[in-house]
C-alpha atoms as a PDB file:
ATOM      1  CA  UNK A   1      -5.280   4.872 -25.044  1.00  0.00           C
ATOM      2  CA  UNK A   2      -3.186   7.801 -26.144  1.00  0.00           C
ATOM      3  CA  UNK A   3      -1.799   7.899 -29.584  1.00  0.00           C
ATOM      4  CA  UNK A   4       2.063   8.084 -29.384  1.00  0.00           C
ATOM      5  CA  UNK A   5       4.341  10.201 -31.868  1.00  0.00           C
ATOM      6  CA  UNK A   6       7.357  11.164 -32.563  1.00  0.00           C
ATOM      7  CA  UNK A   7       9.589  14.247 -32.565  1.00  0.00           C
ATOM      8  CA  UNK A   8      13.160  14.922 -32.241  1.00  0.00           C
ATOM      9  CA  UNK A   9      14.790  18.439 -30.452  1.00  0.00           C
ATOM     10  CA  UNK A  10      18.122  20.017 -30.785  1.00  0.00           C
ATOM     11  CA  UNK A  11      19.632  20.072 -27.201  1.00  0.00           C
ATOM     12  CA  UNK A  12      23.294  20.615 -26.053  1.00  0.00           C
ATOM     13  CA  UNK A  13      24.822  19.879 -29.237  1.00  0.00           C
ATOM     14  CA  UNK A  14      22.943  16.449 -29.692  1.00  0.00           C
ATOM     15  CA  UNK A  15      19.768  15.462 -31.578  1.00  0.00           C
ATOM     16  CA  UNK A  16      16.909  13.655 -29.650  1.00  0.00           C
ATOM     17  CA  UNK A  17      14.376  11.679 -30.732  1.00  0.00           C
ATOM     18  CA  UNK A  18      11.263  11.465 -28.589  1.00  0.00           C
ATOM     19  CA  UNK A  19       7.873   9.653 -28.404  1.00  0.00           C
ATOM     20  CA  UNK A  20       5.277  11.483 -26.854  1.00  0.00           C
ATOM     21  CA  UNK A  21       1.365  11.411 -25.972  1.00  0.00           C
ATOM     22  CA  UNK A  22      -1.520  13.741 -24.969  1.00  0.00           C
ATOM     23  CA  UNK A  23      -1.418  17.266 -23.903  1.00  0.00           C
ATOM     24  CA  UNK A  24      -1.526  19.481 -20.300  1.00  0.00           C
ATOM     25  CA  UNK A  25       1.338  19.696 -17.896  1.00  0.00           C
ATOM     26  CA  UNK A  26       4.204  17.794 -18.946  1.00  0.00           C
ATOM     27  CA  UNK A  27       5.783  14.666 -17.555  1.00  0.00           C
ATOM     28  CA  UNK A  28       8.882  13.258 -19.049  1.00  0.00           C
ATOM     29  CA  UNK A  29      10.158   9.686 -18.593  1.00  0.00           C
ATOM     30  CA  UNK A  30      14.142   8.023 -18.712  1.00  0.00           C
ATOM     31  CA  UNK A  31      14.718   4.863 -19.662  1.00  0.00           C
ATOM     32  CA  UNK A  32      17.852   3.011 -18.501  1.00  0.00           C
ATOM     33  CA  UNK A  33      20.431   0.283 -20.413  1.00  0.00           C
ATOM     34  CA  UNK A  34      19.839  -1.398 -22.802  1.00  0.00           C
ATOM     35  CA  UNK A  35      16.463   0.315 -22.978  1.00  0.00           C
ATOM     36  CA  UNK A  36      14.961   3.106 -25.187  1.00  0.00           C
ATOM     37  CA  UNK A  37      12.190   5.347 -25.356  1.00  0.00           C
ATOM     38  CA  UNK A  38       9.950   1.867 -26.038  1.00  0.00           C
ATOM     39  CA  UNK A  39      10.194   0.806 -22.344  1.00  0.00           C
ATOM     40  CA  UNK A  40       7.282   3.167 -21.131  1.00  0.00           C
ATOM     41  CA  UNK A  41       4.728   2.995 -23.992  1.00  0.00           C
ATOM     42  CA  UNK A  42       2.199   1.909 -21.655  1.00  0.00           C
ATOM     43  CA  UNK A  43       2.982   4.533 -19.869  1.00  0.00           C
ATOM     44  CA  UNK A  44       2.200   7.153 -22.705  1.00  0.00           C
ATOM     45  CA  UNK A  45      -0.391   5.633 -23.448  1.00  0.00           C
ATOM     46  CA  UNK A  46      -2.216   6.028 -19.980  1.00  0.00           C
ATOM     47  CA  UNK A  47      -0.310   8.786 -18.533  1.00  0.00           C
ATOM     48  CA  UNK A  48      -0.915  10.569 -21.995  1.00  0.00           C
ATOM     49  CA  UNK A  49      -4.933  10.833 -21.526  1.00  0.00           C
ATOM     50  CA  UNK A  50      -4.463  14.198 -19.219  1.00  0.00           C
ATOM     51  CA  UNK A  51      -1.206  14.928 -19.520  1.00  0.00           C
ATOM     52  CA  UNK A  52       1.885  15.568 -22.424  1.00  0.00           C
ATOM     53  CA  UNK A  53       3.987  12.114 -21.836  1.00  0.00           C
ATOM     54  CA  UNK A  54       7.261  12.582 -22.630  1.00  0.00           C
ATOM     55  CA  UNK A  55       9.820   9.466 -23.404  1.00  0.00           C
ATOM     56  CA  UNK A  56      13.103  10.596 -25.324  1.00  0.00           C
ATOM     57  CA  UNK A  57      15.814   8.316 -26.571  1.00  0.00           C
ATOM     58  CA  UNK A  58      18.768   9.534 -24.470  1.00  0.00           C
ATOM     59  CA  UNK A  59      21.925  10.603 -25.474  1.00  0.00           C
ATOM     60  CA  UNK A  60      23.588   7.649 -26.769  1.00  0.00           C
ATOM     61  CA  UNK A  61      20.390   5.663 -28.084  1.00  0.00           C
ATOM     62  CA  UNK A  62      18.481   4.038 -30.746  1.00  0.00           C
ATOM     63  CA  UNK A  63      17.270   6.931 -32.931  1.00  0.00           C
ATOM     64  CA  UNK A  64      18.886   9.948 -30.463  1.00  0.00           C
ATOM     65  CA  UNK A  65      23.039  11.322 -31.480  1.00  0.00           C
ATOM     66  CA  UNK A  66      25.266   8.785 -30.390  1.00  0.00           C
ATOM     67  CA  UNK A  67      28.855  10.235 -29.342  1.00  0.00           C
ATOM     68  CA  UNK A  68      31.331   7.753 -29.618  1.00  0.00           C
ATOM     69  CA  UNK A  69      34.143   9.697 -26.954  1.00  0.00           C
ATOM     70  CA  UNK A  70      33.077   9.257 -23.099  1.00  0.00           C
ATOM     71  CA  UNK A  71      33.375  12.836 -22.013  1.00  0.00           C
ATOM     72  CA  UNK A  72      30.127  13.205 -23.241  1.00  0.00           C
ATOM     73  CA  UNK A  73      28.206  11.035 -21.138  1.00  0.00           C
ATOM     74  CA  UNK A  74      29.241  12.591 -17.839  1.00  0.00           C
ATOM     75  CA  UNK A  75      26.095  13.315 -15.145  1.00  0.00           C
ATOM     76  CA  UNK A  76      26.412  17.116 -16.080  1.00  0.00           C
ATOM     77  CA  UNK A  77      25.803  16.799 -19.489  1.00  0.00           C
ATOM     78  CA  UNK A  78      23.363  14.336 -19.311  1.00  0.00           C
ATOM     79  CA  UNK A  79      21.686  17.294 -16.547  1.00  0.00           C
ATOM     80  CA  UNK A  80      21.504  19.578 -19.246  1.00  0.00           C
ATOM     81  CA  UNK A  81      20.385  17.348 -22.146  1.00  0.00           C
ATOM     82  CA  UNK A  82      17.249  17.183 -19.618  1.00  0.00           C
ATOM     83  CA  UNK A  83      17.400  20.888 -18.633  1.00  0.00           C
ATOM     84  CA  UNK A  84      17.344  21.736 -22.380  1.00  0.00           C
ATOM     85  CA  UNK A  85      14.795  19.248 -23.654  1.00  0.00           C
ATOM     86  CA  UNK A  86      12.219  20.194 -21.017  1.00  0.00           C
ATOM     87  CA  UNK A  87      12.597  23.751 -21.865  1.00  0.00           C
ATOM     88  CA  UNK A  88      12.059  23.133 -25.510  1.00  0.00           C
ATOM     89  CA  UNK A  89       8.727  21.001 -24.698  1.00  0.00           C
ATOM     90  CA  UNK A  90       7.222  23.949 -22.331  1.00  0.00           C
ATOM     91  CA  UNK A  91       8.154  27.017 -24.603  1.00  0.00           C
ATOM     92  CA  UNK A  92       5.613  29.181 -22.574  1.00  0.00           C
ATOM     93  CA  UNK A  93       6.645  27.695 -19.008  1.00  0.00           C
ATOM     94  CA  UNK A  94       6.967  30.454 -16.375  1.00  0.00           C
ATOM     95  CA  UNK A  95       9.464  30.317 -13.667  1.00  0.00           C
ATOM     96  CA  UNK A  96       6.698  29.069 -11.300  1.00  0.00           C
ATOM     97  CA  UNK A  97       5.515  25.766 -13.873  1.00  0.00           C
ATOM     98  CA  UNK A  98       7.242  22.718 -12.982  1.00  0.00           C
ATOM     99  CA  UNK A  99       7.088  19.357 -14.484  1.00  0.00           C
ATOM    100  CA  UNK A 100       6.849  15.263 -13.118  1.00  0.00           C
ATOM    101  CA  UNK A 101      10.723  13.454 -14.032  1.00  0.00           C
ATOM    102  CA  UNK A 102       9.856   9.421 -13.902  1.00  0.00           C
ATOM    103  CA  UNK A 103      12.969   7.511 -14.384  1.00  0.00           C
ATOM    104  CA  UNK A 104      14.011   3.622 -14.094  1.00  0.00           C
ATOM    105  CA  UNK A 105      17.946   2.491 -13.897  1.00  0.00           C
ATOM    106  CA  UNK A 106      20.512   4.975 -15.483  1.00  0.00           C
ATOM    107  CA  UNK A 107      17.603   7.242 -16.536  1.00  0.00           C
ATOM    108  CA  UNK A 108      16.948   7.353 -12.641  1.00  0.00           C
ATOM    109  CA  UNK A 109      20.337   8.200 -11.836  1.00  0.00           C
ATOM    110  CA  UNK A 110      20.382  11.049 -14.264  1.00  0.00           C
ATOM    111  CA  UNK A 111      16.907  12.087 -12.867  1.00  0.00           C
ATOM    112  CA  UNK A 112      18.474  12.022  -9.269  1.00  0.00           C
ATOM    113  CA  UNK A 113      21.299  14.001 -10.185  1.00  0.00           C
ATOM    114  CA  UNK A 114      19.141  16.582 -12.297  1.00  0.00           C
ATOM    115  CA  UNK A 115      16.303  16.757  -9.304  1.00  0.00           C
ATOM    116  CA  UNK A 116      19.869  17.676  -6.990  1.00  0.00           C
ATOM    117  CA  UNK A 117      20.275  20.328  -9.931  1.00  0.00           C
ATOM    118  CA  UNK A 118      17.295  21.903 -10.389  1.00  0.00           C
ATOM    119  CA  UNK A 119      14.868  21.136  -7.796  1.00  0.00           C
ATOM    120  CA  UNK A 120      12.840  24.417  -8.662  1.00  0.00           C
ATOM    121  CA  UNK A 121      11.796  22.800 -12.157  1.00  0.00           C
ATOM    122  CA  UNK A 122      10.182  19.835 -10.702  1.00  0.00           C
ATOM    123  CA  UNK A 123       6.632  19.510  -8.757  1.00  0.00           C
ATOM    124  CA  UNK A 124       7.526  15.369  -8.189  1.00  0.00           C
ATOM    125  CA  UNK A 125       9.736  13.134  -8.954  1.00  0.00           C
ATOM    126  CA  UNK A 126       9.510   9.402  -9.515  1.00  0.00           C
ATOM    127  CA  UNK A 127      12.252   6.600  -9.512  1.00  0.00           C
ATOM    128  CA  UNK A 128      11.891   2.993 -10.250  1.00  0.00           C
ATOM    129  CA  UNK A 129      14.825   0.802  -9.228  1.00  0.00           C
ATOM    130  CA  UNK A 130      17.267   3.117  -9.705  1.00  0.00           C
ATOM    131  CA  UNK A 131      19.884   3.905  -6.814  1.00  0.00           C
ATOM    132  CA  UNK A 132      20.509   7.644  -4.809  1.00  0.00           C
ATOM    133  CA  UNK A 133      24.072   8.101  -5.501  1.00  0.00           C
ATOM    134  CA  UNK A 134      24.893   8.419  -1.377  1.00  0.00           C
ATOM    135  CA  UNK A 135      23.096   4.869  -1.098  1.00  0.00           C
ATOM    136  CA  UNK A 136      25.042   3.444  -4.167  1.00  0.00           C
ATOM    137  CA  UNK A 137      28.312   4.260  -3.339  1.00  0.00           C
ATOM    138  CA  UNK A 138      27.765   2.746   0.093  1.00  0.00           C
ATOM    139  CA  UNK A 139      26.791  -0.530  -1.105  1.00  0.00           C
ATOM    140  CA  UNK A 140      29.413  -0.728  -3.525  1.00  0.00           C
ATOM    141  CA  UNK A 141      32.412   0.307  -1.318  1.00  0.00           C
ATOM    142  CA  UNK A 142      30.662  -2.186   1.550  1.00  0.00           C
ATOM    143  CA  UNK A 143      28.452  -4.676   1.088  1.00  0.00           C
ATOM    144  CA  UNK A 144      29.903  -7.722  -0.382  1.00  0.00           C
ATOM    145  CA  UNK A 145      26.163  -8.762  -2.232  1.00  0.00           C
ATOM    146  CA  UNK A 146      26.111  -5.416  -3.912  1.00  0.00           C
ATOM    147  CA  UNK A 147      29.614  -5.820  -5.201  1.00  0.00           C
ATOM    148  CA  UNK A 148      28.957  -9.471  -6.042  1.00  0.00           C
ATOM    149  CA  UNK A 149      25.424  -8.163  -8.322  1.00  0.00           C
ATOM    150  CA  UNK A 150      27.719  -5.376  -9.935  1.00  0.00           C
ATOM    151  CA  UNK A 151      30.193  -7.542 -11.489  1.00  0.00           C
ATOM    152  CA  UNK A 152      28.564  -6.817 -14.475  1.00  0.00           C
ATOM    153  CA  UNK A 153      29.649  -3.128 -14.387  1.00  0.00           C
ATOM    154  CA  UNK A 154      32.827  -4.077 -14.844  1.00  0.00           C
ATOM    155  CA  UNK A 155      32.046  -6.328 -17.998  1.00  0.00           C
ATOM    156  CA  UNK A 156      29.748  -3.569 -19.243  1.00  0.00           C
ATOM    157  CA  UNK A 157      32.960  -1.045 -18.624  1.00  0.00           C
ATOM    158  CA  UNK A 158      35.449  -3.472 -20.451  1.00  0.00           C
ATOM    159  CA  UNK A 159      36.993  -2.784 -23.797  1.00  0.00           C
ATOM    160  CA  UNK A 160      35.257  -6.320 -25.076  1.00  0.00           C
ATOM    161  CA  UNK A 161      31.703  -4.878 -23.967  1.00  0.00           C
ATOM    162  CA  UNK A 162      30.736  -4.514 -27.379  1.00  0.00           C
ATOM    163  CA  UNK A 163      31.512  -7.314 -28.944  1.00  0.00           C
ATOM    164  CA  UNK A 164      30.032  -9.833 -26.076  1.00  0.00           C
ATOM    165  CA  UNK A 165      26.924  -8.217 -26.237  1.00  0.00           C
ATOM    166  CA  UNK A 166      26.577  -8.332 -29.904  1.00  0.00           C
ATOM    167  CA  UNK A 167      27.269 -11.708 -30.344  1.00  0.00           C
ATOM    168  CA  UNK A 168      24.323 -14.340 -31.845  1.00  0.00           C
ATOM    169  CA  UNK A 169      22.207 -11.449 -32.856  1.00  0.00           C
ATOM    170  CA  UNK A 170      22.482  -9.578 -28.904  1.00  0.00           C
ATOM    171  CA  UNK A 171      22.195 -13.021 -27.216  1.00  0.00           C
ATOM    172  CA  UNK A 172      22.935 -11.124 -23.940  1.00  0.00           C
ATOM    173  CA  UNK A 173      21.141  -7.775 -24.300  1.00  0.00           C
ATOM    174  CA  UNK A 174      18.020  -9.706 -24.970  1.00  0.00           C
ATOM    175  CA  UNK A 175      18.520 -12.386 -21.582  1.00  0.00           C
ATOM    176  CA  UNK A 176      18.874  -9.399 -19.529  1.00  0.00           C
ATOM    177  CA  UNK A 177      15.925  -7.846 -20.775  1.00  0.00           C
ATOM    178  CA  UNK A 178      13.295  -9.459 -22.536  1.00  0.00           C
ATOM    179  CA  UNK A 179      13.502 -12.763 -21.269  1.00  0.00           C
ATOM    180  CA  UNK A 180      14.285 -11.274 -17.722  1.00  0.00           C
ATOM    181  CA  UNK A 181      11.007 -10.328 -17.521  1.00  0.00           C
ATOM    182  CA  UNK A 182       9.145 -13.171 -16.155  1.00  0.00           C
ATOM    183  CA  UNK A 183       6.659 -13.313 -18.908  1.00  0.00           C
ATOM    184  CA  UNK A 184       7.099 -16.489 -20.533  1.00  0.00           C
ATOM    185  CA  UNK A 185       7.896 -16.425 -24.172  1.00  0.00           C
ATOM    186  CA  UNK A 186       9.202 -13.801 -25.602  1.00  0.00           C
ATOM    187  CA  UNK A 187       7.394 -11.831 -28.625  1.00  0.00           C
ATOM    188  CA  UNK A 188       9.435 -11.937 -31.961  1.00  0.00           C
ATOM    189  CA  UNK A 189       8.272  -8.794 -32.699  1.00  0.00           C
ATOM    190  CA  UNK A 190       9.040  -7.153 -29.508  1.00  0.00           C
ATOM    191  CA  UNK A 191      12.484  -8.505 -29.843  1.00  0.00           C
ATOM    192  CA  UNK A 192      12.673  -7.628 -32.940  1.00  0.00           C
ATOM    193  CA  UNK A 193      12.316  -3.717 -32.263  1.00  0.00           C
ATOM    194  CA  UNK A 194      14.927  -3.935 -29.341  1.00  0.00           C
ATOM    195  CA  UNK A 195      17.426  -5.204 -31.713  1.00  0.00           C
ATOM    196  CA  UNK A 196      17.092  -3.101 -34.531  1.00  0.00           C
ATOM    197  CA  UNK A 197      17.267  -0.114 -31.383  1.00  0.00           C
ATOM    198  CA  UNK A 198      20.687  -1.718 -30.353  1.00  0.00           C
ATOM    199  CA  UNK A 199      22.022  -1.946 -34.026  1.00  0.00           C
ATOM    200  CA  UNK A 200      21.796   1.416 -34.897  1.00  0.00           C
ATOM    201  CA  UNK A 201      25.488   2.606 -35.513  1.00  0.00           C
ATOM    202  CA  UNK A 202      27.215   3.889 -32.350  1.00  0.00           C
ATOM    203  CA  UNK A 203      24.420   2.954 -30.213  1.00  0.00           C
ATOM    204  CA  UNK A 204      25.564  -0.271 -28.737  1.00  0.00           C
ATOM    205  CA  UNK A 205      28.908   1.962 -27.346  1.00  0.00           C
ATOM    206  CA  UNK A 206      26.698   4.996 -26.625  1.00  0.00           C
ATOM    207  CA  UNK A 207      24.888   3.222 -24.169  1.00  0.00           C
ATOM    208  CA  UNK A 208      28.244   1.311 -22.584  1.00  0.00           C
ATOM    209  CA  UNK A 209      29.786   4.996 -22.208  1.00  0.00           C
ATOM    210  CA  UNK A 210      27.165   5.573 -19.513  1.00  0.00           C
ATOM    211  CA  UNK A 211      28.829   2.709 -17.151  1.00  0.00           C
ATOM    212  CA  UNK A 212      32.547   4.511 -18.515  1.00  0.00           C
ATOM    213  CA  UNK A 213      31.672   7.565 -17.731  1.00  0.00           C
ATOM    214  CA  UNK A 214      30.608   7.494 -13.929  1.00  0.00           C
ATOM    215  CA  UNK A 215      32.819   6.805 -10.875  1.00  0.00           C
ATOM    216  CA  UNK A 216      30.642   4.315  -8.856  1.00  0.00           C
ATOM    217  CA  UNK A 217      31.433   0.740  -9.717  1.00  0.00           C
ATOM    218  CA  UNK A 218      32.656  -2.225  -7.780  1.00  0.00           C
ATOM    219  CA  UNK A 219      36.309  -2.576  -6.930  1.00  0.00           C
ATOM    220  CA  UNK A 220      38.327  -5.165  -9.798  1.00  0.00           C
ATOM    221  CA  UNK A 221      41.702  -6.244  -9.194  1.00  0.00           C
ATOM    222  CA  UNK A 222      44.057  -3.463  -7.791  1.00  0.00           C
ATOM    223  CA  UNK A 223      40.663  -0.209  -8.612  1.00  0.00           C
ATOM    224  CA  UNK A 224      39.156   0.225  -5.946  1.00  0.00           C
ATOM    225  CA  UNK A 225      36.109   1.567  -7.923  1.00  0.00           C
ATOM    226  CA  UNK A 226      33.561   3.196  -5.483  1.00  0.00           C
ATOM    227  CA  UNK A 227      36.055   2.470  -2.616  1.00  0.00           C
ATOM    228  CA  UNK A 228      37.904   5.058  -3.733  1.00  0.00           C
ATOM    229  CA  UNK A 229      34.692   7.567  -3.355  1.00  0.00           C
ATOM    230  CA  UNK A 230      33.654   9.820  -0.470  1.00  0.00           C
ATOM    231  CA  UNK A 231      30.093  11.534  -0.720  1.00  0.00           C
ATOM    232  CA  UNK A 232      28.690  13.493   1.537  1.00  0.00           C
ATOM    233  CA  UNK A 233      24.920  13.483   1.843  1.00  0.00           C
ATOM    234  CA  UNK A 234      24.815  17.088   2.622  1.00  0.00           C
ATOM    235  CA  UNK A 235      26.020  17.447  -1.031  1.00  0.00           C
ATOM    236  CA  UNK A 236      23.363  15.268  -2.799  1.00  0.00           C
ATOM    237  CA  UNK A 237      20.103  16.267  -1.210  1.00  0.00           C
ATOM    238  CA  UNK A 238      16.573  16.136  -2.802  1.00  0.00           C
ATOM    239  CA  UNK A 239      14.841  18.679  -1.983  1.00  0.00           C
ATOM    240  CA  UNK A 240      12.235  17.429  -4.191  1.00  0.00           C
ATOM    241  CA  UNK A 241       8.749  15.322  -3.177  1.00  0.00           C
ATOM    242  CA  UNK A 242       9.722  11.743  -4.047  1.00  0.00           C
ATOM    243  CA  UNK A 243       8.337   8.474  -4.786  1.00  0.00           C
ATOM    244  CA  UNK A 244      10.807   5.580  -5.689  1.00  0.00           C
ATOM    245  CA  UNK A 245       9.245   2.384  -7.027  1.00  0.00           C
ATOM    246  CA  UNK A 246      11.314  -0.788  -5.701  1.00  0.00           C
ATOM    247  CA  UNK A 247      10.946  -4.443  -7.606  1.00  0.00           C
ATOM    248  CA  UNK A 248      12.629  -6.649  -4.670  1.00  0.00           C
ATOM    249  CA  UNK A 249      13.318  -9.326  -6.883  1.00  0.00           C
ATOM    250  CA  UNK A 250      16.360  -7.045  -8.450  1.00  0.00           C
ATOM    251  CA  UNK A 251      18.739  -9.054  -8.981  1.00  0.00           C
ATOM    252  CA  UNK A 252      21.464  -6.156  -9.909  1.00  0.00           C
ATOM    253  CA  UNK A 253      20.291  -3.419  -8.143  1.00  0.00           C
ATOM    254  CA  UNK A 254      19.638  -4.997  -4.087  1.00  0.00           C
ATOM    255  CA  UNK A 255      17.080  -3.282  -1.565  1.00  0.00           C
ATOM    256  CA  UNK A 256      19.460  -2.683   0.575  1.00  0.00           C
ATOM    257  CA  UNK A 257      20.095   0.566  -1.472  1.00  0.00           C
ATOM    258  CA  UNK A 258      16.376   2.095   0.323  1.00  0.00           C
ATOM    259  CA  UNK A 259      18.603   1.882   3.251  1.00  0.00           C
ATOM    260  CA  UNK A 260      18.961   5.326   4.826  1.00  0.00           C
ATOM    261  CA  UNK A 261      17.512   6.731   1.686  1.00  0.00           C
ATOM    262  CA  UNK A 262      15.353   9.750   3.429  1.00  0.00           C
ATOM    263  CA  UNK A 263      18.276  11.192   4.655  1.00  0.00           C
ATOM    264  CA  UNK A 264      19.042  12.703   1.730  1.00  0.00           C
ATOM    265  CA  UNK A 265      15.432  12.839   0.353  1.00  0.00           C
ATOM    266  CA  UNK A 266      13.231  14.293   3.365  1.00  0.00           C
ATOM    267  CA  UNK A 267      10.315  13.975   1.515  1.00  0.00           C
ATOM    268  CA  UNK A 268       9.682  10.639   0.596  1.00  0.00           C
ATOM    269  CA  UNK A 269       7.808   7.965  -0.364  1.00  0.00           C
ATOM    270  CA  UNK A 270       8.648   4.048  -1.228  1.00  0.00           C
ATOM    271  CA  UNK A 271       6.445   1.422  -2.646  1.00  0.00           C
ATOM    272  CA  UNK A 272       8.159  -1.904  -2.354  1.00  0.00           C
ATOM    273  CA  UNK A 273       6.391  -4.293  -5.005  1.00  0.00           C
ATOM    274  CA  UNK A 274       7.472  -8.472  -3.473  1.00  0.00           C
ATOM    275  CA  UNK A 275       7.113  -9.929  -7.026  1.00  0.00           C
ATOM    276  CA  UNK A 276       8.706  -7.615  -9.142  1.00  0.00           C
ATOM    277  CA  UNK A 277      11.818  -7.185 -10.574  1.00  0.00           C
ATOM    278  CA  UNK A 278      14.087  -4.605 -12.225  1.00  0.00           C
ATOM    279  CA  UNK A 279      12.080  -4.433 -14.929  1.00  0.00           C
ATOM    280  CA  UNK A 280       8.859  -3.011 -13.353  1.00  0.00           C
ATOM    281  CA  UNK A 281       7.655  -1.026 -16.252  1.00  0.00           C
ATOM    282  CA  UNK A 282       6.699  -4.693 -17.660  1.00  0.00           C
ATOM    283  CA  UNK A 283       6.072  -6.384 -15.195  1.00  0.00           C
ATOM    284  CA  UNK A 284       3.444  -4.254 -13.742  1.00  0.00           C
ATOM    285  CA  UNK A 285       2.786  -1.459 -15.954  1.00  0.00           C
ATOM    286  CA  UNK A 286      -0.988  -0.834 -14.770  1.00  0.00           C
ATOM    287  CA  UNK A 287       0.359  -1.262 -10.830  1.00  0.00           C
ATOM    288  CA  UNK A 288       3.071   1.268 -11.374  1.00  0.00           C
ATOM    289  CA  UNK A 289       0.571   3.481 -13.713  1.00  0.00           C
ATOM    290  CA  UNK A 290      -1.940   3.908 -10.599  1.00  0.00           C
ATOM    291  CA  UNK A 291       1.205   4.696  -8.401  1.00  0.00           C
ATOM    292  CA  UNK A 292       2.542   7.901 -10.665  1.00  0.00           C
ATOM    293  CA  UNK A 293      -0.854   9.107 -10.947  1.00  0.00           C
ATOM    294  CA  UNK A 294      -1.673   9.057  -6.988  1.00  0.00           C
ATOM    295  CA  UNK A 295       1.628  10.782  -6.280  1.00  0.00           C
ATOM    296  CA  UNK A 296       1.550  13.100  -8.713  1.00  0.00           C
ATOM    297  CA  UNK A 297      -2.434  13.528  -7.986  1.00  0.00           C
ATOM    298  CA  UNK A 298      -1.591  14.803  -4.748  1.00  0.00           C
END
């Protein structure tokens, strides 16, 4: 096992904090809500033995800047919070170098939209349970079950976010996580991290700006939400080779989204695990381990 530490970088007007293993070509990881860099520590810790494992708080959490106004968490600033950071952790990267982006839930969606960016930067890409945009949008605007598993979006979006997630010492951050894992009892110590990472100041409403910020989410009352949305694929291709990592048993995010999915990623490549959910990364860390390093082995 790789030995992680910790750095932080001055990118796009924010400081981020990132955990890190190993050294060689660089791979950098996104975590998603109400996640932090923690999430992929087994990841470092393998992935770190031949190459530099990246895992930064993003903009917004635990230990990272936290903006408190919502401007700041739209997709292009989040794009270049990546751009940066990258750039700063390969200071002698040529044009021709490229880097691996893995990403799970809204870190996938800013890897998507970054990989639509800046395709020349990457050599892979990997997403785990996280949606294309095109796919998203679809299942939003039209398929009842994907509005019905959103509804949460709208909570999440809500003025009261804050508070109900806060309540009894982050009651509800911690049933949609840790004990949505499927691993039994849950670790007071492990809990104990992911609290102290949701009660640093500003970080609970950094992380809810990410659902404020973005257009796609289900139609309440007389908002239409991603109703009101027209993408077209031609504008959100990934020109990028891809492997997306799907847990079926996501309750949130349904499979229906890998519907359609390689027209607007040509190259691609999807590994459907039966027994896991959204939370793959622990679940089946070694199983999604062997996966990354056969793609990006290629």
């Amino acid at each position: 096992m790789s030995a992680i530490r910790h750095d932080y970088a001055s990118v796009n007007g924010v400081r981020l904090h990132y955990a890190h293993a190993g050294q060689g070509p660089l791979i950098l990881f996104l975590h998603g809500f109400p996640e932090f860099w923690y999430c992929w520590k087994r990841q470092l810790e393998d992935l770190g033995r031949d190459y530099h494992a990246v895992a930064p708080d993003m903009r917004g959490f635990n230990l990272s800047d936290r903006p408190a106004d919502v401007k700041q968490y739209k997709a292009r600033i989040l794009i270049e919070d990546i751009r940066q950071l990258a750039a700063q952790l390969r200071p002698e990267a040529q044009d021709h170098e490229k880097f691996v982006l893995v990403a799970h839930d809204w870190g996938g969606a800013v890897a998507w939209a970054y990989a639509m960016a800046h395709p020349h930067s990457l050599s892979k890409l990997v997403i785990v349970n996280a949606p294309h945009p095109v796919s998203f949008a679809r299942e939003l605007a039209h398929n009842p079950a994907q509005q019905d598993a959103s509804q949460y979006m709208n909570l999440l979006r809500s003025d009261k976010a804050e508070r109900v997630l806060s309540e009894n010492n982050y009651e509800r951050l911690a049933k949609m996580t840790l004990e949505g894992w499927g691993r039994g009892a849950v670790d007071p110590a492990e809990r104990s991290v992911y609290v102290e990472a949701w009660s640093q100041p500003g970080a609970l409403t950094g992380s809810l700006n990410y659902y404020r910020a973005s257009p796609l989410y289900p139609p309440i009352g007389d908002d239409p939400g991603a109703k009101a949305i027209k993408l077209d694929p031609a504008d959100f291709m990934v020109r990028v080779p891809t492997l997306v990592v799907w847990g079926l048993r996501d309750q949130a995010l349904l499979p229906a989204n890998l519907d359609g999915l390689e027209a607007c990623v040509p190259d691609l490549r999807i590994e459907r695990l039966p027994q896991a959910s959204h939370w793959v990364m622990h679940e089946e860390p070694q199983r999604l381990n062997r996966l990354i390093r056969e793609f990006i082995g290629e």
